[in-house]
Protein backbone atom coordinates (compact mmCIF):
# COMPACT_ATOMS: atom_id res chain seq x y z
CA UNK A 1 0.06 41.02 9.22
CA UNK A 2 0.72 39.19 12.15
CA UNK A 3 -2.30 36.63 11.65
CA UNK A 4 -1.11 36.02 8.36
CA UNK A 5 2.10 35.10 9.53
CA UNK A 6 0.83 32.69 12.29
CA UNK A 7 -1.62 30.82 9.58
CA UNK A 8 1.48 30.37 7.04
CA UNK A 9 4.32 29.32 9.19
CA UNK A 10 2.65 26.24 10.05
CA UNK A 11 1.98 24.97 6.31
CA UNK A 12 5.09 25.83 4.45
CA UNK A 13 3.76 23.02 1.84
CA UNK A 14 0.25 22.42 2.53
CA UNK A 15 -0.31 24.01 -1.07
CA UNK A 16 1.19 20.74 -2.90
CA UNK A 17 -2.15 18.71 -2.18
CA UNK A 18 -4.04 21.36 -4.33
CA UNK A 19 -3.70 20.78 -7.87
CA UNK A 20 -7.12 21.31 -9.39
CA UNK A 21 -8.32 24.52 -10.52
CA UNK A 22 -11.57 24.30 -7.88
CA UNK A 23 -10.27 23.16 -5.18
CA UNK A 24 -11.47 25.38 -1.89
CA UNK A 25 -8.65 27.13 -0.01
CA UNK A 26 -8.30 24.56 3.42
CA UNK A 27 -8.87 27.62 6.03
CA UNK A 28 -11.33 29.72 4.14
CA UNK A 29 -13.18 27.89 1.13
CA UNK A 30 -12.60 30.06 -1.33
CA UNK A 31 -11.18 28.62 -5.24
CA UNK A 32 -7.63 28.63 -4.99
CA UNK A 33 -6.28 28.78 -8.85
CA UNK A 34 -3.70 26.69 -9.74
CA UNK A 35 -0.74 27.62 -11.57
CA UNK A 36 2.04 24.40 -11.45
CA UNK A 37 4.75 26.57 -12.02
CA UNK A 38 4.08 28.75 -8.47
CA UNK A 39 2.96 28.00 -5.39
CA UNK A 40 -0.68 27.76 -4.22
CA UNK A 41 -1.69 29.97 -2.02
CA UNK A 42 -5.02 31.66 -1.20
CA UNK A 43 -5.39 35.36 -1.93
CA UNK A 44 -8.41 35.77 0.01
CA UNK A 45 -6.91 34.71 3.76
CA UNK A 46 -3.30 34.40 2.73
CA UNK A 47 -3.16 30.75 3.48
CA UNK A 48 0.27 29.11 2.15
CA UNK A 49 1.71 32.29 0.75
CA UNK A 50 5.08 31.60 2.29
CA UNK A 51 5.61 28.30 0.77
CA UNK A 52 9.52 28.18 1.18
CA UNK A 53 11.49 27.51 3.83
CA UNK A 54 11.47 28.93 7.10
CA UNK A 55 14.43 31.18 7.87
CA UNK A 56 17.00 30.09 10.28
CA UNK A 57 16.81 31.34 13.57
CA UNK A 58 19.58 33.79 14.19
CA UNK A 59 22.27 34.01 17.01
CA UNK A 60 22.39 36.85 19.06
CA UNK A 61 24.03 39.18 17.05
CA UNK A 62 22.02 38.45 13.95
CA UNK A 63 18.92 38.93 16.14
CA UNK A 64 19.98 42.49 17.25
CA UNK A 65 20.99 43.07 14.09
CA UNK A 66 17.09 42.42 12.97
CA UNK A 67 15.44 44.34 15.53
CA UNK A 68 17.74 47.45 14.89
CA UNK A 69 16.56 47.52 11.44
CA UNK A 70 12.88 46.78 11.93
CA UNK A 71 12.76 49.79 14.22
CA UNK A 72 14.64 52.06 12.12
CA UNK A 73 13.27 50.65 8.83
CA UNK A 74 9.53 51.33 10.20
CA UNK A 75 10.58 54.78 11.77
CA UNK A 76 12.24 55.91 8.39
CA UNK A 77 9.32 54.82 6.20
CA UNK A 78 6.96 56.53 8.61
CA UNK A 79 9.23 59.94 8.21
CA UNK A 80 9.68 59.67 5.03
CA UNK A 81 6.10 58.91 3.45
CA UNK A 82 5.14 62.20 5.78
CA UNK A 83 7.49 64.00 3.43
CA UNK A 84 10.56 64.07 6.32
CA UNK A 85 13.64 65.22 5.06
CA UNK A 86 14.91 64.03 1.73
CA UNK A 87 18.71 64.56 1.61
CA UNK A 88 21.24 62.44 3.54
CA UNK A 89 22.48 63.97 7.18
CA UNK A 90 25.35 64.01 9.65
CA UNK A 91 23.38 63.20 12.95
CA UNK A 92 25.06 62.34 16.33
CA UNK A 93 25.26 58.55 15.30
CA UNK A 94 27.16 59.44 12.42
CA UNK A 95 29.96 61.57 14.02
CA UNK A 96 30.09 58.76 17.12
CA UNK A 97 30.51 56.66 14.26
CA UNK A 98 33.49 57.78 12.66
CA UNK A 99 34.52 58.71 15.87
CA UNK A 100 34.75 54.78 17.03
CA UNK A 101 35.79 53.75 13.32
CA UNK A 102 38.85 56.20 14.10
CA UNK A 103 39.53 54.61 17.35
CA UNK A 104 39.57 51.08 15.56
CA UNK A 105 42.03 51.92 13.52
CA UNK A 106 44.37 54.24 15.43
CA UNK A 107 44.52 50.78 17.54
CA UNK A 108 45.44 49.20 14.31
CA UNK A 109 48.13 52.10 13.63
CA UNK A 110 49.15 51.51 17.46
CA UNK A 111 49.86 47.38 17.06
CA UNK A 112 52.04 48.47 13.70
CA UNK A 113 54.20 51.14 15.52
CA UNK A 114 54.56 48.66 18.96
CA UNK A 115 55.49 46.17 16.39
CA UNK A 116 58.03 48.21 14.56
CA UNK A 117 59.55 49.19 17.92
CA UNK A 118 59.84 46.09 19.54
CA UNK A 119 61.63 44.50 16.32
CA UNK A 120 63.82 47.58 16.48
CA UNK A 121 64.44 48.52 19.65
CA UNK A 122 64.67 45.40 21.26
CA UNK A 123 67.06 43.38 18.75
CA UNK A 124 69.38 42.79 21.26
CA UNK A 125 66.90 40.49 23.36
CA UNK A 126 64.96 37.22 21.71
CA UNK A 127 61.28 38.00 23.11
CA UNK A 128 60.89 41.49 21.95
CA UNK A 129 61.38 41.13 18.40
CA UNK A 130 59.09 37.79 18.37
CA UNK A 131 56.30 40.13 19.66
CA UNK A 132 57.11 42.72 17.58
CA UNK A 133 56.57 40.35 14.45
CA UNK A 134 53.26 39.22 16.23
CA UNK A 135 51.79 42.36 16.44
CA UNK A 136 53.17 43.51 13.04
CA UNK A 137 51.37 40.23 11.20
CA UNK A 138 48.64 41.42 13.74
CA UNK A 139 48.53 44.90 12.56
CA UNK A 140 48.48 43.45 8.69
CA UNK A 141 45.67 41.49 8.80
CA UNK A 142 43.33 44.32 10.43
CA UNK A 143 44.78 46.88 7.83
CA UNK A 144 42.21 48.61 6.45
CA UNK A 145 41.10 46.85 2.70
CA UNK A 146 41.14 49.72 0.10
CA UNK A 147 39.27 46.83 -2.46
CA UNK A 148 40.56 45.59 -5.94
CA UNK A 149 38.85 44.18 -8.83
CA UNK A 150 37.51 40.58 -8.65
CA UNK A 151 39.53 37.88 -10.43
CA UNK A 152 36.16 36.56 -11.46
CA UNK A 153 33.18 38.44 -14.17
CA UNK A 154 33.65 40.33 -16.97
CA UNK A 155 35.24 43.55 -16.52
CA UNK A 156 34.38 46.51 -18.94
CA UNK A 157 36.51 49.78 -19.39
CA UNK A 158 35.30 52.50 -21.31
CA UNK A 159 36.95 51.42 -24.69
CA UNK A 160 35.37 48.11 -24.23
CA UNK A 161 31.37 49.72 -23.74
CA UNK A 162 31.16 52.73 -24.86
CA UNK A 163 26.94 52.81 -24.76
CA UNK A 164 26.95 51.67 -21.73
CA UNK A 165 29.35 54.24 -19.90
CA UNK A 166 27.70 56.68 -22.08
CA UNK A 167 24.28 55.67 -20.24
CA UNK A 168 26.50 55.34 -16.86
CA UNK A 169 27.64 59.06 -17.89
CA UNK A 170 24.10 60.35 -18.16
CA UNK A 171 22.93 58.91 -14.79
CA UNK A 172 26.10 59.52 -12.71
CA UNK A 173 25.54 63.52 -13.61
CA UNK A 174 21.31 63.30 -13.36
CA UNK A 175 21.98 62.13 -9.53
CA UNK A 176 24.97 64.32 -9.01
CA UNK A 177 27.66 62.31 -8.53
CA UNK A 178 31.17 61.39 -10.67
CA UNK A 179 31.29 58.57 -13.33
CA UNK A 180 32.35 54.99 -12.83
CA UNK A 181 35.77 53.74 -13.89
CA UNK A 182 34.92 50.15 -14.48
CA UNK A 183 32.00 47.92 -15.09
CA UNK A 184 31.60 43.90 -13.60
CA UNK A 185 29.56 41.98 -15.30
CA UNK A 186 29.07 38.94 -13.38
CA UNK A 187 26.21 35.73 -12.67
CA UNK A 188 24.37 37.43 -9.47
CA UNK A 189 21.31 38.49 -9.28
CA UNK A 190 22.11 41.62 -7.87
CA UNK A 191 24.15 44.86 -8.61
CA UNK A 192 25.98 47.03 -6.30
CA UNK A 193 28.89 49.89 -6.26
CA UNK A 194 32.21 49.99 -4.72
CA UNK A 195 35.44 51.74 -4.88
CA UNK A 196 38.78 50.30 -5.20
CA UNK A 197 42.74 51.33 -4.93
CA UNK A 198 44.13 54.39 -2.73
CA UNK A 199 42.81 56.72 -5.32
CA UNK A 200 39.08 55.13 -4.90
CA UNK A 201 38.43 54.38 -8.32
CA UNK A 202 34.33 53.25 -8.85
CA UNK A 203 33.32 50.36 -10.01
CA UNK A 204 29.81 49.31 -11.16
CA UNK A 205 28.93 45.54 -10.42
CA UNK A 206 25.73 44.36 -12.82
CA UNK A 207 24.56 41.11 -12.11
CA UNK A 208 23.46 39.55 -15.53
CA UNK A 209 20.89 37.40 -14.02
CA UNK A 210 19.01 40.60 -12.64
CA UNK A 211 19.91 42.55 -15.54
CA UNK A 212 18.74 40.14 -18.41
CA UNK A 213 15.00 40.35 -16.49
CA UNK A 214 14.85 44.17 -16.79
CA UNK A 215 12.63 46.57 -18.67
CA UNK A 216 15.16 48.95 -20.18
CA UNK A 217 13.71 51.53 -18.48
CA UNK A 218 13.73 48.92 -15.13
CA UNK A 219 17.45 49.25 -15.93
CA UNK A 220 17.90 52.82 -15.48
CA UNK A 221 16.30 52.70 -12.50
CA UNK A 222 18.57 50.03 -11.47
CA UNK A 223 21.54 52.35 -11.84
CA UNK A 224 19.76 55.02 -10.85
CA UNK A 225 19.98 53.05 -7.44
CA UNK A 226 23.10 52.47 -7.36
CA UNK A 227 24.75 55.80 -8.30
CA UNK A 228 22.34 57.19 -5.53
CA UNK A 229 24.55 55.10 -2.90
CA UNK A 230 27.42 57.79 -4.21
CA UNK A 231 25.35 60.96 -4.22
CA UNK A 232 23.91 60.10 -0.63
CA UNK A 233 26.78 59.52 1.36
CA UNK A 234 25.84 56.51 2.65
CA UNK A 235 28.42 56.15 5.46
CA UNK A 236 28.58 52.21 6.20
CA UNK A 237 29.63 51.62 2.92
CA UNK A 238 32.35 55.36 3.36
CA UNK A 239 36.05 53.78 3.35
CA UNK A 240 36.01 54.80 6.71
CA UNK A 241 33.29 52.92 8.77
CA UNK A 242 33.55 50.20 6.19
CA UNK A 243 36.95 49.32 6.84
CA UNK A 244 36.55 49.51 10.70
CA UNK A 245 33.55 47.09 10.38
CA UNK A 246 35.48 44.65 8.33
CA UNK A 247 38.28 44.86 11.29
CA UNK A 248 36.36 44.35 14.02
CA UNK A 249 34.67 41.39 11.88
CA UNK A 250 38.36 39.68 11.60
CA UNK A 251 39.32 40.46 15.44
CA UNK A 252 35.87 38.32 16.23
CA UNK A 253 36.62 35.41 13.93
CA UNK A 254 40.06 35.50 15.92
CA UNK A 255 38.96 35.36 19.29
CA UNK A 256 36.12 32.53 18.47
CA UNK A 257 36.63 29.05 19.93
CA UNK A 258 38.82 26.76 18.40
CA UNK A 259 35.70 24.46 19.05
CA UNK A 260 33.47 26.06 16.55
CA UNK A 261 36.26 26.46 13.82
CA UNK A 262 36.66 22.78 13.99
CA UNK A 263 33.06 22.91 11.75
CA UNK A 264 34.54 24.85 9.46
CA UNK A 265 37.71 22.79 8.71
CA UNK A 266 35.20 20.02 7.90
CA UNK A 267 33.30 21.95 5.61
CA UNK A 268 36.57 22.80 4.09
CA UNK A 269 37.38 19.19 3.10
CA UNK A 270 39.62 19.05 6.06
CA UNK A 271 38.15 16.28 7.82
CA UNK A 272 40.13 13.05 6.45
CA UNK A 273 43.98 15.17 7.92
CA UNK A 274 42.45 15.84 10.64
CA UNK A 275 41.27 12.54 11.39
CA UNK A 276 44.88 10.76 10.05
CA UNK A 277 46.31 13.61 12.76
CA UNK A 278 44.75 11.82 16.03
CA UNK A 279 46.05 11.88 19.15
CA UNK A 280 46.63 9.63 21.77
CA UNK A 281 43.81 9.56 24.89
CA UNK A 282 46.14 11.03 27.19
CA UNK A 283 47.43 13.62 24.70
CA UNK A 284 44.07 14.55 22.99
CA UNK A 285 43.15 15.09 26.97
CA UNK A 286 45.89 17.72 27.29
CA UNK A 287 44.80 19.30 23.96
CA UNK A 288 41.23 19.92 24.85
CA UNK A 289 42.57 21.21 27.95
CA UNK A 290 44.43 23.64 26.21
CA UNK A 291 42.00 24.27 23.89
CA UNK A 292 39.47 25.16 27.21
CA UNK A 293 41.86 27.38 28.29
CA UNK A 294 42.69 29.67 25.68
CA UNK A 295 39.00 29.77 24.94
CA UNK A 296 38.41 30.94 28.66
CA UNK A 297 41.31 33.73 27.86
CA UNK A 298 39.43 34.78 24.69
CA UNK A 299 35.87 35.41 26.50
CA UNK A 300 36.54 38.76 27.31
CA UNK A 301 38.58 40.27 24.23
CA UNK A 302 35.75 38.12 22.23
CA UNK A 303 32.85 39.96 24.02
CA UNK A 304 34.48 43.47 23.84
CA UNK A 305 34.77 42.96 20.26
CA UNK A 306 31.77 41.80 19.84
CA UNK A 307 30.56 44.80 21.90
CA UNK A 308 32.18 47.55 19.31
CA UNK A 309 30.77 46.28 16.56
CA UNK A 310 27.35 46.19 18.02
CA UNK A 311 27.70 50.23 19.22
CA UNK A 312 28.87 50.68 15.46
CA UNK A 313 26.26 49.00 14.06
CA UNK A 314 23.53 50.81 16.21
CA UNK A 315 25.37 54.14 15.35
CA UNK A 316 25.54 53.36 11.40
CA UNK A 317 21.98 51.05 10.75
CA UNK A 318 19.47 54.23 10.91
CA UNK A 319 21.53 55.75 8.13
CA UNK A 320 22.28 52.57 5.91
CA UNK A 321 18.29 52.26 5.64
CA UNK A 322 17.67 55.89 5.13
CA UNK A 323 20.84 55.81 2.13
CA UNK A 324 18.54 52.65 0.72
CA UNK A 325 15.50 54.56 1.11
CA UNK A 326 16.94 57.85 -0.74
CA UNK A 327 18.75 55.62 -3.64
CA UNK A 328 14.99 54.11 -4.32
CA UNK A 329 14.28 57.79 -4.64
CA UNK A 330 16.77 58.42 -7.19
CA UNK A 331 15.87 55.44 -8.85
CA UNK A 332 12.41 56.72 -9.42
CA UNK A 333 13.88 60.13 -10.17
CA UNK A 334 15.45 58.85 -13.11
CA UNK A 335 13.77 55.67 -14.79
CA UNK A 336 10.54 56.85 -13.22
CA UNK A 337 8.85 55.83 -10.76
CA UNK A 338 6.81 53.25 -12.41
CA UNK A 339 10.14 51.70 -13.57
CA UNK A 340 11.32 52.11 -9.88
CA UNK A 341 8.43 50.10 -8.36
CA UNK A 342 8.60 47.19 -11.35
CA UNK A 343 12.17 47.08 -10.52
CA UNK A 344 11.83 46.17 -6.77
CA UNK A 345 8.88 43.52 -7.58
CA UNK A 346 11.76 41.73 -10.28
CA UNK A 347 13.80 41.61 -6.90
CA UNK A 348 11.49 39.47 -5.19
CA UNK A 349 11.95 36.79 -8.49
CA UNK A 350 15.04 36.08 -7.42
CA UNK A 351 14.24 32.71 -6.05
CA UNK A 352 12.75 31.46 -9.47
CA UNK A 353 15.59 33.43 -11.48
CA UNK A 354 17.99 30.57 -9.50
CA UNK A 355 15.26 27.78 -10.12
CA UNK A 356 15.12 28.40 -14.33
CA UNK A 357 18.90 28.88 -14.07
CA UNK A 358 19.26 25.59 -12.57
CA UNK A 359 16.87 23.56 -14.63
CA UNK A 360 18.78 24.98 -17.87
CA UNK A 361 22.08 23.66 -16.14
CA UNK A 362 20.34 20.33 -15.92
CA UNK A 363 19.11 20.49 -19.38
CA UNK A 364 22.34 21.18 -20.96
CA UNK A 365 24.39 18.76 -18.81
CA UNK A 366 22.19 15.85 -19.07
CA UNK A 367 21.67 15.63 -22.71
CA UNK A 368 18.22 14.79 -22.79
CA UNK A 369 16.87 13.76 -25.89
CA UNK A 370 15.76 16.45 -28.71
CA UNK A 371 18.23 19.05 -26.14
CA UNK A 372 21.11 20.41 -27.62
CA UNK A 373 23.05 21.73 -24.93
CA UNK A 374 24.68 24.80 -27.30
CA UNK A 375 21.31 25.93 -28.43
CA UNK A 376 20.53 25.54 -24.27
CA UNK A 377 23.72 28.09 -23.89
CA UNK A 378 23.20 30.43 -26.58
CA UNK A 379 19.58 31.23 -25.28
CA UNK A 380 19.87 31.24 -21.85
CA UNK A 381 19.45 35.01 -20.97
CA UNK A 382 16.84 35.62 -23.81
CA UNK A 383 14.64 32.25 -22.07
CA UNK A 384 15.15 33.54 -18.62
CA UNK A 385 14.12 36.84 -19.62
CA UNK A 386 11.14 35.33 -21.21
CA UNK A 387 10.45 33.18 -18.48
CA UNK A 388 10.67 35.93 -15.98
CA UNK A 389 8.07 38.32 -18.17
CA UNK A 390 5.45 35.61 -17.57
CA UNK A 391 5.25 35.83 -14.23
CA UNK A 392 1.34 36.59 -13.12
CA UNK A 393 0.59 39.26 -11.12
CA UNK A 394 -0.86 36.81 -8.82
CA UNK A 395 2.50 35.55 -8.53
CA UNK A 396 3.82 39.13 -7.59
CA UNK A 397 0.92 39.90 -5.43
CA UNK A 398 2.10 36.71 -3.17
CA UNK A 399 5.60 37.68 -3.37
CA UNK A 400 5.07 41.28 -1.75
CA UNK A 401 3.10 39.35 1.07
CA UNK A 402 5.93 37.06 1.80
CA UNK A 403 7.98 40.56 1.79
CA UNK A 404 5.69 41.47 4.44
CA UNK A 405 6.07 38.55 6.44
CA UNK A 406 9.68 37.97 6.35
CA UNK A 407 10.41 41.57 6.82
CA UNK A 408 13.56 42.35 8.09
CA UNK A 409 14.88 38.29 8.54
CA UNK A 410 15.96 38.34 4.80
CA UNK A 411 18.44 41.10 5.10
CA UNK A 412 18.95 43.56 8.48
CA UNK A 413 21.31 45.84 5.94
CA UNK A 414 18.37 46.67 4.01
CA UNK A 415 14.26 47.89 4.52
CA UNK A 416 11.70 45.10 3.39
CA UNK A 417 11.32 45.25 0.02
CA UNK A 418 7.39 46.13 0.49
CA UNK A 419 8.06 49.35 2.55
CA UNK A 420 10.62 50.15 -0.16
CA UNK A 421 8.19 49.65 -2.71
CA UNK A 422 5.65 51.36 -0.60
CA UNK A 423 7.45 54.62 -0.34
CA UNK A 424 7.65 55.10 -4.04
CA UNK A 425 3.99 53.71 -5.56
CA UNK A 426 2.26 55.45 -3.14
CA UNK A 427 4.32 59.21 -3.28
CA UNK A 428 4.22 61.44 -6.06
CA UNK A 429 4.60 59.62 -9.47
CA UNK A 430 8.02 60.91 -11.13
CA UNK A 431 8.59 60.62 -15.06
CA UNK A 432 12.14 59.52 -16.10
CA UNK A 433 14.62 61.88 -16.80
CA UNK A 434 17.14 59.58 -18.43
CA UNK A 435 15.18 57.33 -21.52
CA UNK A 436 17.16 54.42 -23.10
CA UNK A 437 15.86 53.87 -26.39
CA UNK A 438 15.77 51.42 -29.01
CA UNK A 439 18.94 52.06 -30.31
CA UNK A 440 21.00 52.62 -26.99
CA UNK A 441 19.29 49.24 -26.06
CA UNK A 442 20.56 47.66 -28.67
CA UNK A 443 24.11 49.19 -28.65
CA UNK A 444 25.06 48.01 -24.80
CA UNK A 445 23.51 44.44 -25.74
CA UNK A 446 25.80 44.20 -28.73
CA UNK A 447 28.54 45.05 -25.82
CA UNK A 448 27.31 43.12 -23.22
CA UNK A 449 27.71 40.04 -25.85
CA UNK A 450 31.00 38.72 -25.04
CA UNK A 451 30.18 39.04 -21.55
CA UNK A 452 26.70 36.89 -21.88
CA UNK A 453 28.49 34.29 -23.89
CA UNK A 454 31.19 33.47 -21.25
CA UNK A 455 28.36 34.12 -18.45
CA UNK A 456 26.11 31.37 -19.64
CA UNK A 457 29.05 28.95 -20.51
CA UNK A 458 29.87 29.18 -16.34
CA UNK A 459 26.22 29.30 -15.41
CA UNK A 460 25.42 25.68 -17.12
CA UNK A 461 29.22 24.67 -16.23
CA UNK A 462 28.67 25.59 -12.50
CA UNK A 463 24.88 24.44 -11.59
């Protein structure tokens, strides 16, 4: 693997000079086929497989991030294919994790109170209850987020779908775990669970991009997946550790550099005000001054936050992986496991999913001659699931090698897609325990409907 990845990083596009059928691969000689709509690559040495763009190069804390999850992601593949335990566990890491989430927010709880008694107790002086509002906005913006439903999607109850929370139903109990209370239906290609409100309603977020490309049983699986994040306890994603993670993220962003914000007032449009605010020399010169020294006061807060939420991402990685590992499990479990393993190759599409998305945008928008743009609308979903069903297996084959040699770089919160995939084609083959039919098929696209309509009106609006 690692002489693959040498040969390919240095001709990301080397493959656009081959366009006949016969032309010899450039390293090894062997006929490279030719399909315009891919890349070419050469399955015999694995020259130009990884035809995109090289990742960026991480900081420092995406860079630990990485190498925690290789290690763990290897380790946990290695344990599991030997048949290692199967159910989720409370190891060390996990209690030292909730122990330091608990610490992160009792601070939270202790800004609030020293806020509440400053204000209070010290009304009679100017200073206390100015710090005592401090800490108390403080305190607010590290409070713990108990999640809501998005403002954008589609958002199914039960009344509105009953096939599909019927198939939710049958899933939810053949993994173990309690229904879902609401459905998003939105234009990612992806699909996750959540929980919302103080009572920690679930919510199921399908991503109609992935979902239009699915096999119906590829579907199950899909939700197979995600209801095994409920029934396996997977604890970064527990209110608990969650909520402490997204605190310590906020206290960083606070104690970074006025410096490096200034980039992202740019970004935001910002740069004309900012530009219409300048100072004078000798008052910018005081500014920067300023600015130098506050940032010199930050370094240490900034570095013991950034500290904490290394030690909690150590603590909490091992068992993220081993939660994705065990929901690919249940995915297999109940759409089977040929379903489970067709379901992780679709994930690597994702890449062409946004490419066919786009070029119907264009189509639509641009009026091109012979195009209507409505017909372009009303068939979007049916031609990208088409479009995605004719994918080669040469296609797929190169896909799961760029898997290999990305690895870890496309997501540290997740294994590589091949080890994933790995785990379940080569294990013992599982038949599907929950079958949607013809008629169940049918039933939740007559629901989904609406949903698709809107979907493809933002999808050619927005591209």
């Amino acid at each position: 693997m690692t002489d693959i990845s040498a040969s390919t990083s240095k001709r990301t596009n080397a493959g656009d000079t081959l366009r006949k059928p016969d032309d010899p691969c450039p390293d090894c000689g062997a006929t490279v086929p030719v399909d315009p709509r891919f890349a070419t690559w050469c399955a015999a040495c694995g020259w130009n497989a990884d035809s995109g763009e090289p990742d960026a190069q991480p900081g420092r804390t995406g860079a630990f991030r990485i190498a925690l999850a290789r290690r763990h992601g290897g380790q946990l593949h290695e344990e599991l294919t030997r048949g290692g335990e199967q159910l989720p566990r409370r190891d060390a890491h996990s209690v030292l994790a909730y122990a330091l989430a608990g610490v992160v927010h009792l601070f939270t709880v202790a800004l609030a109170v020293s806020g509440v008694l400053l204000v209070v107790l010290g009304w009679e002086t100017v200073v206390q209850p100015v710090i005592g509002l401090v800490l108390l906005v403080v305190a607010f913006a590290l409070r713990p987020r108990l999640g809501r439903l998005p403002g954008d999607g589609v958002i199914l109850r039960r009344a509105d779908a009953p096939a599909l929370f019927t198939l939710l139903d049958e899933i939810a109990g053949g993994v173990g775990t309690r229904a879902a209370d609401a459905v998003v239906i939105d234009a990612r290609f992806n699909a996750s669970v959540s929980a919302y409100g103080w009572r920690r309603h679930r919510r199921v977020d399908i991503g109609l991009p992935l979902w239009a490309t699915l096999t119906p049983q590829q579907r199950v699986a899909l939700l197979g997946h995600e209801f095994g994040h409920y029934a396996n306890g997977d604890t970064r994603h527990g209110l608990v550790i969650h909520t402490a993670l997204r605190s310590l993220v906020t206290w960083y962003e606070v104690f970074t550099p006025a410096r490096r914000n200034s980039r992202m007032v740019r970004a935001d449009g910002l740069g004309e005000l900012a530009q219409r605010a300048a100072r004078p020399p000798a008052e910018a010169g005081l500014v920067r001054l300023a600015e130098a020294l506050a940032d010199a006061l930050m370094v240490l807060p900034r570095l013991a936050v950034l500290g904490v939420l290394r030690l909690l991402d150590h603590l909490t990685v091992r068992s993220a992986q081993r939660a994705e590992y065990l929901a690919d499990r249940m995915a297999a479990g109940t759409g089977s496991s040929e379903a489970a393993v067709g379901l992780l190759d679709r994930l690597l599409t994702g890449e062409s999913v946004s490419n066919d998305l786009r070029t119907q945008a264009i189509r639509a928008r641009t009026r091109l001659p012979g195009v209507d743009p409505k017909a372009v609308e009303a068939g979007l979903w049916t031609h990208l699931a088409a479009r995605i069903a004719s994918i080669p297996d040469r296609e797929y084959d190169r896909l799961r090698r760029v898997s290999v040699l990305r690895g870890h770089t496309v997501d540290a919160t997740h294994p590589p897609t091949h080890l994933r995939r790995s785990l379940i084609a080569d294990g013992g083959q599982l038949p599907a325990t929950v079958v949607l039919d013809a008629d169940a098929v049918a039933a939740i696209d007559g629901e989904l409907a609406p949903a698709r309509t809107r979907l493809a009106r933002e999808v050619i609006r927005d591209l």
